[in-house]
Protein backbone atom coordinates (compact mmCIF):
# COMPACT_ATOMS: atom_id res chain seq x y z
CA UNK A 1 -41.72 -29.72 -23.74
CA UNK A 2 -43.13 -31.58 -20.67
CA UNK A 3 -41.28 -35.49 -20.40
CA UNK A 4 -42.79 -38.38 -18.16
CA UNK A 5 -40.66 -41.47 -19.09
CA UNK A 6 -42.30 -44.29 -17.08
CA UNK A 7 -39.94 -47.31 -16.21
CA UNK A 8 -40.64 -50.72 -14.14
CA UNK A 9 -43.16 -52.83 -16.05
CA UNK A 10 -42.51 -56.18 -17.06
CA UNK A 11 -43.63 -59.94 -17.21
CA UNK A 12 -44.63 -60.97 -13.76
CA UNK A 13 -46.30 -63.83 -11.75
CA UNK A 14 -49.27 -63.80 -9.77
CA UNK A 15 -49.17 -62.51 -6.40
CA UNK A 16 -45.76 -61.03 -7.46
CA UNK A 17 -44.96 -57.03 -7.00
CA UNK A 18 -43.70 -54.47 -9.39
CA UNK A 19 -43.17 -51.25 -8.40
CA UNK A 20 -43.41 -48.16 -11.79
CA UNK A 21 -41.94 -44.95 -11.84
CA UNK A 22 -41.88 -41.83 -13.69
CA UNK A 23 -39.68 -39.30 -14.25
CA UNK A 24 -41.01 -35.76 -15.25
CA UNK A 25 -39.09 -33.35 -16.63
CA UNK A 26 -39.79 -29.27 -17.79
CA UNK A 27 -42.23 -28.75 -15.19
CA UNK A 28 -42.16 -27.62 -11.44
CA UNK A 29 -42.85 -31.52 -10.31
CA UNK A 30 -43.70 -30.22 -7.25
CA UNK A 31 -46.48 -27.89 -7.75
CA UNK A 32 -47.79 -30.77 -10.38
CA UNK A 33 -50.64 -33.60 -9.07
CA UNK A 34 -49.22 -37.00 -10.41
CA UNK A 35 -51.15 -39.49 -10.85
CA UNK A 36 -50.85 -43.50 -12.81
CA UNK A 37 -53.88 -44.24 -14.90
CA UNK A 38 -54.26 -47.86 -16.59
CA UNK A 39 -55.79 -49.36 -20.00
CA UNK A 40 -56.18 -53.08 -20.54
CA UNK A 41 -56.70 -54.37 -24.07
CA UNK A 42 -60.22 -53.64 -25.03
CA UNK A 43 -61.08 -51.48 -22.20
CA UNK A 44 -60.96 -47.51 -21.47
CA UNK A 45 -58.47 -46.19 -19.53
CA UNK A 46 -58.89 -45.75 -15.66
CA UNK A 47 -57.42 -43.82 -12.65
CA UNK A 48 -55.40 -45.93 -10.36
CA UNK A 49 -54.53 -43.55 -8.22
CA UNK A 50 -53.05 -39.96 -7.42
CA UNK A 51 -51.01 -37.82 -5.55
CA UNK A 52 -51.55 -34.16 -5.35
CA UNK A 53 -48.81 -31.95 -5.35
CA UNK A 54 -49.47 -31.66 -1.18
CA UNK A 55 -49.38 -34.89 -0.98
CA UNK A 56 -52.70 -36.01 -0.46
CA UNK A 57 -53.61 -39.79 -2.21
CA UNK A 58 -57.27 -40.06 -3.70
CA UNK A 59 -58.85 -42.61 -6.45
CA UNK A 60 -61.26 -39.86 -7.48
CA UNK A 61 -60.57 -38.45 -11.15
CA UNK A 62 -62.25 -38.99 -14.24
CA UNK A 63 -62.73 -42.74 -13.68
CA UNK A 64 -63.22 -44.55 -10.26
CA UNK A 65 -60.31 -45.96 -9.19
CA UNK A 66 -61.33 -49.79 -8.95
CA UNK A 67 -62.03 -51.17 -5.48
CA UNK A 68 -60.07 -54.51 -6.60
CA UNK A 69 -56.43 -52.20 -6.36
CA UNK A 70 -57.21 -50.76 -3.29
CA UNK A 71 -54.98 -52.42 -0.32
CA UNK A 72 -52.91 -53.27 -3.04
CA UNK A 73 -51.17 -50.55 -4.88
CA UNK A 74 -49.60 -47.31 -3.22
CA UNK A 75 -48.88 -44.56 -4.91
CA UNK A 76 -45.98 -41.59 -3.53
CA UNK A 77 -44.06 -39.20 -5.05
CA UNK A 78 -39.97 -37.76 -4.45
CA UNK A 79 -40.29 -34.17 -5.01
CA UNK A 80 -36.43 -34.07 -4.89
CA UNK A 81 -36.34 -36.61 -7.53
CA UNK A 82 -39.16 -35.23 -9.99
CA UNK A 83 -40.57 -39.06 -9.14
CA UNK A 84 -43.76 -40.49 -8.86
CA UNK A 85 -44.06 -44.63 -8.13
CA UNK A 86 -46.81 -46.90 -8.25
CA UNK A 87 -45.96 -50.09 -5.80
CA UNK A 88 -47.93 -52.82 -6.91
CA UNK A 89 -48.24 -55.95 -4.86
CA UNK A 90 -49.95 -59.37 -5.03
CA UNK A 91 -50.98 -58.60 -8.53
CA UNK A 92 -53.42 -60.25 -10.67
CA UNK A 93 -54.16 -61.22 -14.29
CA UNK A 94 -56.69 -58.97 -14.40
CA UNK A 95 -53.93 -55.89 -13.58
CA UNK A 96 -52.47 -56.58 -17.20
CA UNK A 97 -52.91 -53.45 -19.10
CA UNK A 98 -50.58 -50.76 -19.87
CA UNK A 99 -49.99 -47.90 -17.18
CA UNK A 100 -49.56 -44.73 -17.78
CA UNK A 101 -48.02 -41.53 -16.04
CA UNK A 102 -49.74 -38.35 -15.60
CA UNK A 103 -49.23 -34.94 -14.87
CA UNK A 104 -51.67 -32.46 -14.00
CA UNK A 105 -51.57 -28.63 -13.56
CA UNK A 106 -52.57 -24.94 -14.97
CA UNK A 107 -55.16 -26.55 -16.22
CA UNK A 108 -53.34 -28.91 -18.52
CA UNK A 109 -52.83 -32.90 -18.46
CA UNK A 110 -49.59 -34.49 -19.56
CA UNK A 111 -49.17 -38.08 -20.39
CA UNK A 112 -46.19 -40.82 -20.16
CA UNK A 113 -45.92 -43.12 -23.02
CA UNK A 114 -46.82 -46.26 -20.96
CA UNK A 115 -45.40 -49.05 -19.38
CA UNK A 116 -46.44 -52.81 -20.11
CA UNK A 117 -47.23 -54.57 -17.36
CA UNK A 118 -48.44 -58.16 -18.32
CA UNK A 119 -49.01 -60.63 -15.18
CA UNK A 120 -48.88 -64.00 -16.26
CA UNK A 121 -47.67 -67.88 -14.95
């Protein structure tokens, strides 16, 4: 059974940085696109960005990525690792939500059980 165990949310201030991972787990990580998807309180969830398994970084998906994260967040991946990060800087109230790993491949989607990240003074 496929594992993503994300790690690195927390309480932080604005214009502070946090930086997730994720950690997959029974799959070839590196023929899998990776990707972090978010879901505030209230809302739908949304693409932040991804990282196909060559590499490449888009904000395309099922949801535009918002234009307010671009410049902001960076997302890579360590193939040796099996690790895909989300850097986050100068974040905002408005990034609270809870952020969530994904997998795709073979036609199937896995998911991460979320991370909290809460920005707050």
């Amino acid at each position: 059974q496929v594992q993503l165990v994300e790690s690195g949310g927390g309480l932080v201030q604005p214009g502070g940085s946090l930086r997730l991972s994720c950690v997959a787990s029974r799959l070839t990580f590196s023929t899998y696109d990776m990707g972090w998807y978010r879901q505030a309180p209230g809302k739908e969830r949304e693409l932040v960005a991804r990282i196909s398994s060559t590499g490449a970084i888009s904000s395309g998906g099922p949801t535009n990525s918002p234009d307010s994260i671009k410049g902001r967040f960076s997302i890579s991946r360590d193939n040796t690792k099996n690790t895909v990060y989300l850097q986050m800087n100068n974040l905002t109230p408005e990034d609270t939500a809870v952020y969530y790993c994904h997998a795709r491949g073979y036609g199937l989607w896995y998911w991460g059980q979320g991370t909290q990240v809460t920005v707050s003074s």
